[in-house]
PDB file of N, CA and C in Angstrom:
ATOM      1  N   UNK A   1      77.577  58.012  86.086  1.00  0.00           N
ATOM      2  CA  UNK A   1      76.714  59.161  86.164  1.00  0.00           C
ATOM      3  C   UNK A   1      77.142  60.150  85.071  1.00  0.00           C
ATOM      4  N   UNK A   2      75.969  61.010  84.213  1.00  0.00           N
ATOM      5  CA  UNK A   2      76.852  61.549  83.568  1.00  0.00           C
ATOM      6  C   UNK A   2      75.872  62.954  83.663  1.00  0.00           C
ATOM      7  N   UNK A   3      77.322  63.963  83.377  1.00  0.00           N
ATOM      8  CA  UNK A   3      77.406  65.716  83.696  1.00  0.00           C
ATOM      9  C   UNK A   3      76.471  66.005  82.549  1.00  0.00           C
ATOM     10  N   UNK A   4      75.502  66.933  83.023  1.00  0.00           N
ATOM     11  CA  UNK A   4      75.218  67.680  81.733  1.00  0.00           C
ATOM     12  C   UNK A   4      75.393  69.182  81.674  1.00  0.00           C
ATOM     13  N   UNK A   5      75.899  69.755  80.895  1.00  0.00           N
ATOM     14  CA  UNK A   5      76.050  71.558  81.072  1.00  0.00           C
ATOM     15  C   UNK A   5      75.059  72.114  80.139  1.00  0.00           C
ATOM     16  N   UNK A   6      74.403  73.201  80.921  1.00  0.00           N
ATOM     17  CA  UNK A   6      73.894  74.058  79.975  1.00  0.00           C
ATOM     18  C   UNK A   6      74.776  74.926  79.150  1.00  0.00           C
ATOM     19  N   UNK A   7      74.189  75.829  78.844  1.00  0.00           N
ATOM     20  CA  UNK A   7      75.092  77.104  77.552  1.00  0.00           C
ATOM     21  C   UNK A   7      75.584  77.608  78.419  1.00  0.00           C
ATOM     22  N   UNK A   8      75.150  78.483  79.270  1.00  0.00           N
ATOM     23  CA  UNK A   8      76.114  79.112  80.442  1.00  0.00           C
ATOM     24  C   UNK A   8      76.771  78.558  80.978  1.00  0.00           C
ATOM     25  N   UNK A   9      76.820  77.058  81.671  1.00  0.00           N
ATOM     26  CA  UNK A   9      78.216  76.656  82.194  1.00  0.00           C
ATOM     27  C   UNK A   9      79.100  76.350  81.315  1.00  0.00           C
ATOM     28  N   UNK A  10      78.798  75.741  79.987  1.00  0.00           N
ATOM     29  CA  UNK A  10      79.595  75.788  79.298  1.00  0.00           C
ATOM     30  C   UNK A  10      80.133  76.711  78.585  1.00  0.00           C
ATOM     31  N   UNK A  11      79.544  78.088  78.564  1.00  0.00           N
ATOM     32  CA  UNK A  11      80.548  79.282  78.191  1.00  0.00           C
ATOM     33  C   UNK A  11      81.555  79.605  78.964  1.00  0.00           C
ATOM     34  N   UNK A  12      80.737  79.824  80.690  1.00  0.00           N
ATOM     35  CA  UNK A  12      81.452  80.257  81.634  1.00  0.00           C
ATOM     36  C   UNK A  12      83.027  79.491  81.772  1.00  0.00           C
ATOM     37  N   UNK A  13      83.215  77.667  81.520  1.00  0.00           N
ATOM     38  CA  UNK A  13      84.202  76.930  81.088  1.00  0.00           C
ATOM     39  C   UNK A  13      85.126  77.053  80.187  1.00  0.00           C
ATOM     40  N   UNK A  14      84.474  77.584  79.322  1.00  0.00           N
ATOM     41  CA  UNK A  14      85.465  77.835  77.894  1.00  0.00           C
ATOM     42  C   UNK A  14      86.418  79.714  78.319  1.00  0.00           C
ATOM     43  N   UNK A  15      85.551  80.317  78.867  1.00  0.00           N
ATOM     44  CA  UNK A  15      86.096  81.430  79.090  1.00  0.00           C
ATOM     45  C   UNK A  15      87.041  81.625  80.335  1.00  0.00           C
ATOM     46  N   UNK A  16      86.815  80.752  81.134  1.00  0.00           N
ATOM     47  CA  UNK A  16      88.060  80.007  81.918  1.00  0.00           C
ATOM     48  C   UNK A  16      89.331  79.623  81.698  1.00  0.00           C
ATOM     49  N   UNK A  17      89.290  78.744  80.971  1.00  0.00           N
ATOM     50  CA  UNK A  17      90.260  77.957  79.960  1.00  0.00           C
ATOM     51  C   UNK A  17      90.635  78.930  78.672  1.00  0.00           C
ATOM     52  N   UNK A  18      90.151  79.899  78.243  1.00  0.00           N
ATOM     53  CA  UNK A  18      90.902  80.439  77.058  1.00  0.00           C
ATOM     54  C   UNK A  18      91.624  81.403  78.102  1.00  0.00           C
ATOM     55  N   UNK A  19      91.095  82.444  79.649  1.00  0.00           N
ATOM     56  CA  UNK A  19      91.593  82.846  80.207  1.00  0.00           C
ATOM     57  C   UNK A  19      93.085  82.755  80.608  1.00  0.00           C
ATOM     58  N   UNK A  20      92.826  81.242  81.230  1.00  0.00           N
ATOM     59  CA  UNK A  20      93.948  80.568  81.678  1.00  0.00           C
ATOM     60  C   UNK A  20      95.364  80.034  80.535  1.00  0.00           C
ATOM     61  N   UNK A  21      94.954  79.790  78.979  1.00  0.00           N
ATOM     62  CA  UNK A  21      95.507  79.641  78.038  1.00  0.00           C
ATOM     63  C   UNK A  21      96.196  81.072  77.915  1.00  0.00           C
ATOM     64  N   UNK A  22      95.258  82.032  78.176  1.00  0.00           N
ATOM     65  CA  UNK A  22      96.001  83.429  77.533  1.00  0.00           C
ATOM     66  C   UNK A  22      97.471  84.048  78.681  1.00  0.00           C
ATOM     67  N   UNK A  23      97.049  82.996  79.846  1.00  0.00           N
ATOM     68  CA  UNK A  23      97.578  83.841  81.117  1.00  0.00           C
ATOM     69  C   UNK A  23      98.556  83.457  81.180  1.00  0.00           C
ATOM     70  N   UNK A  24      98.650  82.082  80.325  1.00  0.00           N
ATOM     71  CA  UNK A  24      99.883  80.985  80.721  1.00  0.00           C
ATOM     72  C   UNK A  24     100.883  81.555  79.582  1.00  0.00           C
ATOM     73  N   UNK A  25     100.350  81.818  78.272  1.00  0.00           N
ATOM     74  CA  UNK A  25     101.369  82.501  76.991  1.00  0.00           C
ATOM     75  C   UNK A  25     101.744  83.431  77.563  1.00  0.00           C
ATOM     76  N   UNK A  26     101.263  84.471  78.257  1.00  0.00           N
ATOM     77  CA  UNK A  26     101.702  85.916  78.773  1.00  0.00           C
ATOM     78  C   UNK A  26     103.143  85.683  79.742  1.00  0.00           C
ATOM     79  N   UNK A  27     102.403  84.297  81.191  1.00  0.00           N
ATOM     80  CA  UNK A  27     103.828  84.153  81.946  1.00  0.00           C
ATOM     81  C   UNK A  27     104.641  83.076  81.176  1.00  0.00           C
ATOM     82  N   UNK A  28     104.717  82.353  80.426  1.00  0.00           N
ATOM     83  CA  UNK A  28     105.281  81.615  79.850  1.00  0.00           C
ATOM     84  C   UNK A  28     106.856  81.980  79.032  1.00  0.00           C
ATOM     85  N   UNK A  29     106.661  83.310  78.665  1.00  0.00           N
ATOM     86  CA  UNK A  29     106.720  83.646  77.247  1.00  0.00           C
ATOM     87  C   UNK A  29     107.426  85.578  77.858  1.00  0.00           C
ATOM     88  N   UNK A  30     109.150  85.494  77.922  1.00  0.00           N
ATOM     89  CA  UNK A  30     109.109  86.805  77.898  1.00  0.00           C
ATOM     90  C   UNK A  30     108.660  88.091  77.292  1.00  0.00           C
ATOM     91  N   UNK A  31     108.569  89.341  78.029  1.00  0.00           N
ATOM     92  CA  UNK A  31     107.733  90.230  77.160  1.00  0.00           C
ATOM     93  C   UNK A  31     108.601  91.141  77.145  1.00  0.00           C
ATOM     94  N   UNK A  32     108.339  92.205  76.161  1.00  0.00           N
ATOM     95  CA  UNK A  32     109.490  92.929  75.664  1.00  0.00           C
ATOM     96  C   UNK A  32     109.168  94.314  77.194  1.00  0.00           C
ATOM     97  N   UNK A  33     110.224  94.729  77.694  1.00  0.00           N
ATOM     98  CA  UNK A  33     110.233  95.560  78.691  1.00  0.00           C
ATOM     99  C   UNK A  33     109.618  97.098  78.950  1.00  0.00           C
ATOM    100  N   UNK A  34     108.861  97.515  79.573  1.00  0.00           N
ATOM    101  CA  UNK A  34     108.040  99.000  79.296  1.00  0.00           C
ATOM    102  C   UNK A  34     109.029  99.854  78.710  1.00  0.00           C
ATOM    103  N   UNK A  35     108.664 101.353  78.138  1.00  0.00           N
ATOM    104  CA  UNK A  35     109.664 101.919  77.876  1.00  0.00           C
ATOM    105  C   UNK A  35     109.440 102.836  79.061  1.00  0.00           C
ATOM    106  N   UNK A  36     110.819 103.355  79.395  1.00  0.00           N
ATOM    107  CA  UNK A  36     111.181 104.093  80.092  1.00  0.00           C
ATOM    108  C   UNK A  36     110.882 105.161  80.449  1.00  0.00           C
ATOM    109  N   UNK A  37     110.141 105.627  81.493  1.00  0.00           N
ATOM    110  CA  UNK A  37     109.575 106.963  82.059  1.00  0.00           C
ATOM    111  C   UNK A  37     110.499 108.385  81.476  1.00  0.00           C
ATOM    112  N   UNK A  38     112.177 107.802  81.782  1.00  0.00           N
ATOM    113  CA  UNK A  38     112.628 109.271  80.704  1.00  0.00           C
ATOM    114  C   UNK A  38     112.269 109.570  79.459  1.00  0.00           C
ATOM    115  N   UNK A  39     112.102 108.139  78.577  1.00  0.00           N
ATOM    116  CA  UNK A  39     111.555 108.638  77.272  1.00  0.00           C
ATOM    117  C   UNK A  39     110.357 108.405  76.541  1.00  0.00           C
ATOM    118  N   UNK A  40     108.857 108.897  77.985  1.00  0.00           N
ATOM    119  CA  UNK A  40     108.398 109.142  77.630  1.00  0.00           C
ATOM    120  C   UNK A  40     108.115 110.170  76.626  1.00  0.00           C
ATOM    121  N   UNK A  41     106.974 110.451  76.400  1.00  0.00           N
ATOM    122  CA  UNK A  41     106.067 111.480  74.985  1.00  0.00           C
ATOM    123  C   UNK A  41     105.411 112.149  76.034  1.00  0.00           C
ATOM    124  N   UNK A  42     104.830 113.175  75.978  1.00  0.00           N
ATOM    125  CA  UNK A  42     104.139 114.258  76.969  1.00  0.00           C
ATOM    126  C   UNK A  42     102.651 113.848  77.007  1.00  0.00           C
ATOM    127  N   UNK A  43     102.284 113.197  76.249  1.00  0.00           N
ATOM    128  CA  UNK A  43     101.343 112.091  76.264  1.00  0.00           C
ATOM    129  C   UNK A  43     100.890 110.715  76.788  1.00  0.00           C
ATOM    130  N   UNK A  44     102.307 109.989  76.950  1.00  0.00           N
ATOM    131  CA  UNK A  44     102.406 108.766  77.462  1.00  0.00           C
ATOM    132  C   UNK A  44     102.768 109.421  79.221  1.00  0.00           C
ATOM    133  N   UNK A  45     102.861 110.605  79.530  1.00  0.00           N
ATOM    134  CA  UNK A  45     103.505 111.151  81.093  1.00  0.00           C
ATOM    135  C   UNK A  45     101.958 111.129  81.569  1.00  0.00           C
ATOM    136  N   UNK A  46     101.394 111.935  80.495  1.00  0.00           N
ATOM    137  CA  UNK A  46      99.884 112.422  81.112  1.00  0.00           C
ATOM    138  C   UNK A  46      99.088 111.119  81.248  1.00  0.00           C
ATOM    139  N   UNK A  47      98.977 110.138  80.145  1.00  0.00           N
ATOM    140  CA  UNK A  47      98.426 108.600  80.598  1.00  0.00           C
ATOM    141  C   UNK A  47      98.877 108.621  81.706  1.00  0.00           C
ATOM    142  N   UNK A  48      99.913 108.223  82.223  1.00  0.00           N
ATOM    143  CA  UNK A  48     100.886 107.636  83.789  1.00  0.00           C
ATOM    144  C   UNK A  48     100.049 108.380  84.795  1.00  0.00           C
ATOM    145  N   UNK A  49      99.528 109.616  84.712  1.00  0.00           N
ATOM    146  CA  UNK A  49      98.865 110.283  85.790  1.00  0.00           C
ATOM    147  C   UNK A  49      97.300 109.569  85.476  1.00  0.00           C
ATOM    148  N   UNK A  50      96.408 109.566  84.211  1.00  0.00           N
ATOM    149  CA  UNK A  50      95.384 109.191  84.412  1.00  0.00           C
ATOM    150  C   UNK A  50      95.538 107.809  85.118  1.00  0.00           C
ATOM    151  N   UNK A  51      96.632 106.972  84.779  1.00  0.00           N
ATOM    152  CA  UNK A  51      96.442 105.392  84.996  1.00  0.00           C
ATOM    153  C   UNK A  51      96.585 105.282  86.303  1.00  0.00           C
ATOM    154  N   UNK A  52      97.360 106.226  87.437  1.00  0.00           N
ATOM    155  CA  UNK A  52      97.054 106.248  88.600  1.00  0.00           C
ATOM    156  C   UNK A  52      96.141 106.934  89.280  1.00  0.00           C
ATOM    157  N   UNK A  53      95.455 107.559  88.621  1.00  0.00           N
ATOM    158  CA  UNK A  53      93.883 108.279  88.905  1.00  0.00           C
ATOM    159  C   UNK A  53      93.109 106.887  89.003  1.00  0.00           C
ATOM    160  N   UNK A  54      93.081 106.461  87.721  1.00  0.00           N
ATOM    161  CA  UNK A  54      91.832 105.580  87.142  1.00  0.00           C
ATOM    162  C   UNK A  54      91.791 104.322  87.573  1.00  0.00           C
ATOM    163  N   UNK A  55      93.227 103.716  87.476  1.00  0.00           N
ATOM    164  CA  UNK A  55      93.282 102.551  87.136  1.00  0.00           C
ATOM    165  C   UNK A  55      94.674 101.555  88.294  1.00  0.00           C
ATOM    166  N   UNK A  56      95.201 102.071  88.219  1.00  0.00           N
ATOM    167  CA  UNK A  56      96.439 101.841  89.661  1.00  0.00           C
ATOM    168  C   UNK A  56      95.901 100.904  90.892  1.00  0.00           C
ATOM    169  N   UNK A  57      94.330 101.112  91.301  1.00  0.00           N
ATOM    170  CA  UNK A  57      94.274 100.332  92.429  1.00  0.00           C
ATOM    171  C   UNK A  57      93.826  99.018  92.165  1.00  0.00           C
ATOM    172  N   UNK A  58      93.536  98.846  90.593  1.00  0.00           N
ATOM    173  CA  UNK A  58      93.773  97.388  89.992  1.00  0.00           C
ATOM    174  C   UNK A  58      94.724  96.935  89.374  1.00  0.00           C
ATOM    175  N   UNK A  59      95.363  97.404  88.733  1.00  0.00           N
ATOM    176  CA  UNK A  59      96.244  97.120  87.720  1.00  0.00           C
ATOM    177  C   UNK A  59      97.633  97.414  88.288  1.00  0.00           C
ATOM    178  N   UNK A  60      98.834  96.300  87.970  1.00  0.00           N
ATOM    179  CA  UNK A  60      99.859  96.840  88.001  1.00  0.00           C
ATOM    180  C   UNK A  60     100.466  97.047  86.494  1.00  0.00           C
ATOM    181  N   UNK A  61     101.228  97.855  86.594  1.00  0.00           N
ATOM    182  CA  UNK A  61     101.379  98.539  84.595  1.00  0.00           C
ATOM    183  C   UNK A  61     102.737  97.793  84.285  1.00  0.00           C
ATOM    184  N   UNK A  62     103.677  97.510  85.252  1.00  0.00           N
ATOM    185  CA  UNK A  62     104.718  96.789  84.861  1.00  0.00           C
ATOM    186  C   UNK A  62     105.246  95.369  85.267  1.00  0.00           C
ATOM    187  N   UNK A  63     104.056  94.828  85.408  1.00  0.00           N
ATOM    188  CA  UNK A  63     104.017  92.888  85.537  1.00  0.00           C
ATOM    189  C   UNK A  63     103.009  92.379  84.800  1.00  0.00           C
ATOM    190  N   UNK A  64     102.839  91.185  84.685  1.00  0.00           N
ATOM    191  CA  UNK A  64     101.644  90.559  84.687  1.00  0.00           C
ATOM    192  C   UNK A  64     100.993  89.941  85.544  1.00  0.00           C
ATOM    193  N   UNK A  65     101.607  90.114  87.114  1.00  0.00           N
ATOM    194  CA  UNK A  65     101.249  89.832  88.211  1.00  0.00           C
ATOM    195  C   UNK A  65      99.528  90.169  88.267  1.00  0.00           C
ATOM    196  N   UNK A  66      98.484  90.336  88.682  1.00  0.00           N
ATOM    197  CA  UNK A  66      97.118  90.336  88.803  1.00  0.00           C
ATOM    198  C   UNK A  66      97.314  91.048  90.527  1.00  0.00           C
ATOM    199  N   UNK A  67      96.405  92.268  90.253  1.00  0.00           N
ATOM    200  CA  UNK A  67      96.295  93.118  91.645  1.00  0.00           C
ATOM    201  C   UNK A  67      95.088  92.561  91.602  1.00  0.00           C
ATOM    202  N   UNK A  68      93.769  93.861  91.469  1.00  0.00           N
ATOM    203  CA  UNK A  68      91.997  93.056  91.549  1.00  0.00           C
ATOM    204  C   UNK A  68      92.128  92.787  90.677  1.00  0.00           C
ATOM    205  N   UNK A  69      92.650  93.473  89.061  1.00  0.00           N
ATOM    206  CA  UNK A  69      92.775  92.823  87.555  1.00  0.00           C
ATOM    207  C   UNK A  69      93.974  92.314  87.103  1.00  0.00           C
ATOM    208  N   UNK A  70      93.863  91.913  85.928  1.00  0.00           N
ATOM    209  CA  UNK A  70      95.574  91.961  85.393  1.00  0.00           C
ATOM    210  C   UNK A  70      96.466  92.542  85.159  1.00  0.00           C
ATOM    211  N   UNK A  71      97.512  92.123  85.505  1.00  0.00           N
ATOM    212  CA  UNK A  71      98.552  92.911  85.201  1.00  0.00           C
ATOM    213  C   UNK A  71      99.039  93.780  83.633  1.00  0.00           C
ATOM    214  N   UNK A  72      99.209  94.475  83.658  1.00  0.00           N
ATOM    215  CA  UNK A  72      99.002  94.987  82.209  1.00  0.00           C
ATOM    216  C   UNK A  72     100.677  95.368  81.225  1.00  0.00           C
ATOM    217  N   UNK A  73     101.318  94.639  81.776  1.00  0.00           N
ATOM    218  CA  UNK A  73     102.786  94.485  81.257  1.00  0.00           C
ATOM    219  C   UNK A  73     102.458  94.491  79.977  1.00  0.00           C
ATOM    220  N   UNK A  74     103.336  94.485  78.565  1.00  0.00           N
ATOM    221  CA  UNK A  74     102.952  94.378  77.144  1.00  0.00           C
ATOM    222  C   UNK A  74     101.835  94.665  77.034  1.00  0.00           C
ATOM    223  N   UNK A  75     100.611  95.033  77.297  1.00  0.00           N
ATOM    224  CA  UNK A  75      99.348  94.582  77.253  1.00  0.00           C
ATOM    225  C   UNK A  75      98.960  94.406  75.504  1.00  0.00           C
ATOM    226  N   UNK A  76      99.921  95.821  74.730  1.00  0.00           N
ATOM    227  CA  UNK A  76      99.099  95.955  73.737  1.00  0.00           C
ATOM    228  C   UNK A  76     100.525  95.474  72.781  1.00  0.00           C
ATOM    229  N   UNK A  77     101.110  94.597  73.446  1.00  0.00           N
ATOM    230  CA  UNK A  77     102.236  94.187  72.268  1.00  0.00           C
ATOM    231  C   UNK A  77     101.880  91.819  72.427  1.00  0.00           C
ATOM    232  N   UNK A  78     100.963  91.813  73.057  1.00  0.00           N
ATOM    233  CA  UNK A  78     100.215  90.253  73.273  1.00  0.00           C
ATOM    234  C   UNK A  78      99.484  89.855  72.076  1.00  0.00           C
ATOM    235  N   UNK A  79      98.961  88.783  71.820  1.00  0.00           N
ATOM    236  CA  UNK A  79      98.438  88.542  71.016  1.00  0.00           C
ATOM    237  C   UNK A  79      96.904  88.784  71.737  1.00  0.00           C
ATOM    238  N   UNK A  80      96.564  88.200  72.656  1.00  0.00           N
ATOM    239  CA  UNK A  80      95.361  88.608  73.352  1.00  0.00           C
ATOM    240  C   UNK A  80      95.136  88.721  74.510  1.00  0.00           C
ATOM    241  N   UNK A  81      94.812  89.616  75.021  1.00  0.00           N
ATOM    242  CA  UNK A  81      94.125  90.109  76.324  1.00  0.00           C
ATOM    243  C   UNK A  81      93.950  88.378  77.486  1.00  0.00           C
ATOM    244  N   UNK A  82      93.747  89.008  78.706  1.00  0.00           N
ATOM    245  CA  UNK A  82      93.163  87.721  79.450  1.00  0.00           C
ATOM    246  C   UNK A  82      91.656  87.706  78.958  1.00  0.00           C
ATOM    247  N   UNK A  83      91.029  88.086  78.404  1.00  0.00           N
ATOM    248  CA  UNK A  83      89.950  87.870  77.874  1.00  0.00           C
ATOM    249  C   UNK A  83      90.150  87.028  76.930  1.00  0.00           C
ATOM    250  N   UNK A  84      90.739  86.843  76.226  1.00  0.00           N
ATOM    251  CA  UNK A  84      91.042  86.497  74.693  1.00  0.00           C
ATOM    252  C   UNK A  84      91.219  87.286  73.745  1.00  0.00           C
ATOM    253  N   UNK A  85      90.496  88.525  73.609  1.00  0.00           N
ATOM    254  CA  UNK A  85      90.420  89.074  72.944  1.00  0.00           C
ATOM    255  C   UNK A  85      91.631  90.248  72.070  1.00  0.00           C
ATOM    256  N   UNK A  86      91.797  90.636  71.038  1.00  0.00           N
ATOM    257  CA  UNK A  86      93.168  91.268  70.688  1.00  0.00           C
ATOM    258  C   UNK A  86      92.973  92.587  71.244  1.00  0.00           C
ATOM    259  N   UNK A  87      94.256  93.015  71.671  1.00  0.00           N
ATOM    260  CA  UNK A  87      94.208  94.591  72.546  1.00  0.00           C
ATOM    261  C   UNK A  87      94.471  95.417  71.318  1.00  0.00           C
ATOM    262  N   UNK A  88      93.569  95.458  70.847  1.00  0.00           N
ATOM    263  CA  UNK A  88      93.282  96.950  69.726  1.00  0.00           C
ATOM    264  C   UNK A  88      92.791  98.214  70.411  1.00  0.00           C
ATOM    265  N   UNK A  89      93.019  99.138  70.143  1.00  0.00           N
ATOM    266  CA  UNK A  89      93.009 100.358  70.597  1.00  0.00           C
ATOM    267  C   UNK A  89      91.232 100.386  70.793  1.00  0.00           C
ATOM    268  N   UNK A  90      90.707 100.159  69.732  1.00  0.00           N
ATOM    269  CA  UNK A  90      89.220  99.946  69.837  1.00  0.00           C
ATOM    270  C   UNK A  90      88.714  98.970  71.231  1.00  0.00           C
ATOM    271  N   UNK A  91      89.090  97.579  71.046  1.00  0.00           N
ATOM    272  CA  UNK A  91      88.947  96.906  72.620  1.00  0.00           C
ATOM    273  C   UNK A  91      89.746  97.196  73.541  1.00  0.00           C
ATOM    274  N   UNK A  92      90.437  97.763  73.719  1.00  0.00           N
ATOM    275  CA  UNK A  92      91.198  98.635  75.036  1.00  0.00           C
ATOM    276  C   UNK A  92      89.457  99.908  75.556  1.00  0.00           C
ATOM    277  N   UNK A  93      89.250 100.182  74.106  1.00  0.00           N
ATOM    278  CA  UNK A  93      88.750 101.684  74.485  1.00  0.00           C
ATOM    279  C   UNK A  93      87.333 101.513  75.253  1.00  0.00           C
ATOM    280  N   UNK A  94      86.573 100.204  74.210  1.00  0.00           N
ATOM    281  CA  UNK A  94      85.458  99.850  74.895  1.00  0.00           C
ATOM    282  C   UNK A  94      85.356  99.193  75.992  1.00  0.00           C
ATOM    283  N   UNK A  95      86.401  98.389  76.878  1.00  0.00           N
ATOM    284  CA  UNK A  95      87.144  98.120  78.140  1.00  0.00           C
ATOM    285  C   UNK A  95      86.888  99.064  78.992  1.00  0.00           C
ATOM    286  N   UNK A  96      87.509  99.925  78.577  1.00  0.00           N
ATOM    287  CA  UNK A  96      87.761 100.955  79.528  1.00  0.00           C
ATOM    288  C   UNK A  96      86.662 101.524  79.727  1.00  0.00           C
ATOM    289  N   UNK A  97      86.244 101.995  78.799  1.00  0.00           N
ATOM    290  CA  UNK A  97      84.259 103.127  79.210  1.00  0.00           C
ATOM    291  C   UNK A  97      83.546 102.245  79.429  1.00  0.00           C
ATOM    292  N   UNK A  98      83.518 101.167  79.048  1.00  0.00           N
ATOM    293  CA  UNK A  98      82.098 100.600  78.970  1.00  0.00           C
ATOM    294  C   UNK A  98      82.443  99.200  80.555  1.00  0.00           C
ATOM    295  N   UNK A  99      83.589  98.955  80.578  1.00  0.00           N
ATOM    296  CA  UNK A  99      83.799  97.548  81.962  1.00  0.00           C
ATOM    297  C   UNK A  99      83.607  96.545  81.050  1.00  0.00           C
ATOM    298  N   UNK A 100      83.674  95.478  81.928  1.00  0.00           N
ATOM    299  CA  UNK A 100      83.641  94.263  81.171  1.00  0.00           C
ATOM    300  C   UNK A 100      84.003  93.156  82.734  1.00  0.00           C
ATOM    301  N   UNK A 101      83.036  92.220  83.143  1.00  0.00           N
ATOM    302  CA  UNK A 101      82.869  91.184  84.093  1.00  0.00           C
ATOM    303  C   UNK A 101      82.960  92.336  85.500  1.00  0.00           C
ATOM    304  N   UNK A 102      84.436  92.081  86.392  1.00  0.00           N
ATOM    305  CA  UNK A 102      84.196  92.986  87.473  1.00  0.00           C
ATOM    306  C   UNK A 102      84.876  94.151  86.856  1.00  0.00           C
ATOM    307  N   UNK A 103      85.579  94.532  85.912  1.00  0.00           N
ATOM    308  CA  UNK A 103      85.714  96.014  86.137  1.00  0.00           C
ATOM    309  C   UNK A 103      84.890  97.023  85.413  1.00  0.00           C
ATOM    310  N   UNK A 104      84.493  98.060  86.220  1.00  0.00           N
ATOM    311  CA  UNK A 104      83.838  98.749  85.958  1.00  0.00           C
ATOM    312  C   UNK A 104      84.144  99.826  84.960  1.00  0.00           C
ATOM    313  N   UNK A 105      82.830 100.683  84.292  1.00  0.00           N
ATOM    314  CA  UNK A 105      83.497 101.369  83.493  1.00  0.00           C
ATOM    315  C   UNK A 105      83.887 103.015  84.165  1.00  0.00           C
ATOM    316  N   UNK A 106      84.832 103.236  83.589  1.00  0.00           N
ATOM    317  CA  UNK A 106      85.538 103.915  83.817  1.00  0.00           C
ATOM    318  C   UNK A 106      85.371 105.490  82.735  1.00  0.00           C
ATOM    319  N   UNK A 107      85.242 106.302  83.577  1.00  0.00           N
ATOM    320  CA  UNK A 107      84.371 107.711  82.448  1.00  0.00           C
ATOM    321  C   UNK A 107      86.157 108.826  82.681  1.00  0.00           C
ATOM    322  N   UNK A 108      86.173 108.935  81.310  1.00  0.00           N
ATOM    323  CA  UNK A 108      87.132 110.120  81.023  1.00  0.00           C
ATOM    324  C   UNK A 108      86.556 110.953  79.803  1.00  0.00           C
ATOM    325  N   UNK A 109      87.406 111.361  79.807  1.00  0.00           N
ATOM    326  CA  UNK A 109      87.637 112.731  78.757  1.00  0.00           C
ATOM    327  C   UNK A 109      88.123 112.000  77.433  1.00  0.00           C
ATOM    328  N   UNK A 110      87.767 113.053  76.098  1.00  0.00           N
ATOM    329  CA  UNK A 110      88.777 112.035  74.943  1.00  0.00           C
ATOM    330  C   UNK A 110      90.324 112.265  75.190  1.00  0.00           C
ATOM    331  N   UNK A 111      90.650 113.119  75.863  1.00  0.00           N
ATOM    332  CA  UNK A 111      91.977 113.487  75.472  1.00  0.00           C
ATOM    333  C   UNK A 111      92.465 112.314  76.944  1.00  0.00           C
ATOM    334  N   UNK A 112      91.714 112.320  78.048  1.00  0.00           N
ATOM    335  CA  UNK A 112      92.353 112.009  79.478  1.00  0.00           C
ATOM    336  C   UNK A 112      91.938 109.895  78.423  1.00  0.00           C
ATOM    337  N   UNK A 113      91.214 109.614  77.660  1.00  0.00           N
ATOM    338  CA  UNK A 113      91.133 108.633  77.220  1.00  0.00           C
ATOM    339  C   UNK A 113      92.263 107.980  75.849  1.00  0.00           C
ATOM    340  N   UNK A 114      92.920 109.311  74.961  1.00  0.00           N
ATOM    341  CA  UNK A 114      94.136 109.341  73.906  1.00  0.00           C
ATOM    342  C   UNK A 114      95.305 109.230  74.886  1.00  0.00           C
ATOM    343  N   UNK A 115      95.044 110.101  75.689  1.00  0.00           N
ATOM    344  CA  UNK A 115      96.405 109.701  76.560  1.00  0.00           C
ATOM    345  C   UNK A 115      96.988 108.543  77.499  1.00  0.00           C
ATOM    346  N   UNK A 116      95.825 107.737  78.011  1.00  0.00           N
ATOM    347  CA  UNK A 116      95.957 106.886  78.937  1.00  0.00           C
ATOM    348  C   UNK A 116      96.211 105.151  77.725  1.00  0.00           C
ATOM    349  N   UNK A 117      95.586 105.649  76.448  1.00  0.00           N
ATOM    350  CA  UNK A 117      96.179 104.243  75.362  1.00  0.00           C
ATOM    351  C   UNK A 117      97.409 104.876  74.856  1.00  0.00           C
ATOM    352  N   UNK A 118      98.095 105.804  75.324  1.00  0.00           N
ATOM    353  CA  UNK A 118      99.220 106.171  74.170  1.00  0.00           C
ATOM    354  C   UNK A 118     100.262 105.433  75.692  1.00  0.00           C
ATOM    355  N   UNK A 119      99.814 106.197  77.035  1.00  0.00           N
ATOM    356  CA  UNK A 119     100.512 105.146  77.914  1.00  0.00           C
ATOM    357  C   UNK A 119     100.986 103.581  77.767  1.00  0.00           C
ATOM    358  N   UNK A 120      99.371 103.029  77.994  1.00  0.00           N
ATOM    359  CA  UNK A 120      99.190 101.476  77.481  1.00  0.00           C
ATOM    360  C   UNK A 120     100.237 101.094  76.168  1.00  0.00           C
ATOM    361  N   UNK A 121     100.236 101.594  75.509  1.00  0.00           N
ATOM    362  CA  UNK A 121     101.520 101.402  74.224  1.00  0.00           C
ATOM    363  C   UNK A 121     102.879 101.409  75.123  1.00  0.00           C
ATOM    364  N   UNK A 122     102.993 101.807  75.890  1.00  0.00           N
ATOM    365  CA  UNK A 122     104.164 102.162  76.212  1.00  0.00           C
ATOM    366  C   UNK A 122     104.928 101.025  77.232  1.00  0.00           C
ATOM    367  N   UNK A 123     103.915 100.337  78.030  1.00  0.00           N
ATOM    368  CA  UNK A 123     103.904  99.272  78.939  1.00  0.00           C
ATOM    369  C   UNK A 123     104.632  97.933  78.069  1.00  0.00           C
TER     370      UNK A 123
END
């Protein structure tokens, strides 16, 4: 008998599998350790408050463990996201406002939005 896939199952497959490729380099593969809440920047403190406003009841900031999303350990020191995609400040940013599959987007301020990627650097 033989399978046939349309375009959508076969995207939905591939985005599975690059998922699972990206998830496996992340636990595979130690990551360099967050920096330290004492030495934070007054910037990376104020992220820490948006990220538990915003983002905390998905994300844990210091694993790659998966709460509803991923874990966001290194996030922006990876080669790519569980998406695949590279965590550039730009795809972090459009992530964040705009969502992407289940997470939703998420509305800040520019500054409550400079501060919460100067965090993300910091993870």
């Amino acid at each position: 008998m033989r399978t046939r896939f349309n375009r959508r199952s076969l995207l939905a497959v591939l985005t599975v599998l690059i998922s699972a490729l990206s998830l496996a380099e992340i636990c595979c593969r130690s990551l360099p350790p967050s920096k330290p809440q004492s030495q934070w920047t007054i910037e990376e403190a104020r992220g820490a408050q948006v990220f538990q406003q915003k983002c905390a009841r998905c994300h844990n900031p210091n694993t790659t463990r998966p709460l509803n999303g991923p874990g966001l350990q290194a996030i922006t020191k990876i080669q790519a996201m569980p998406s695949g995609a590279p965590p550039t400040d730009e795809r972090l940013t459009q992530t964040i406002l705009h969502g992407r599959l289940n997470m939703p987007a998420t509305q800040l301020t520019d500054d409550q939005l400079s501060d919460l990627l100067a965090y993300l650097h910091s993870l």
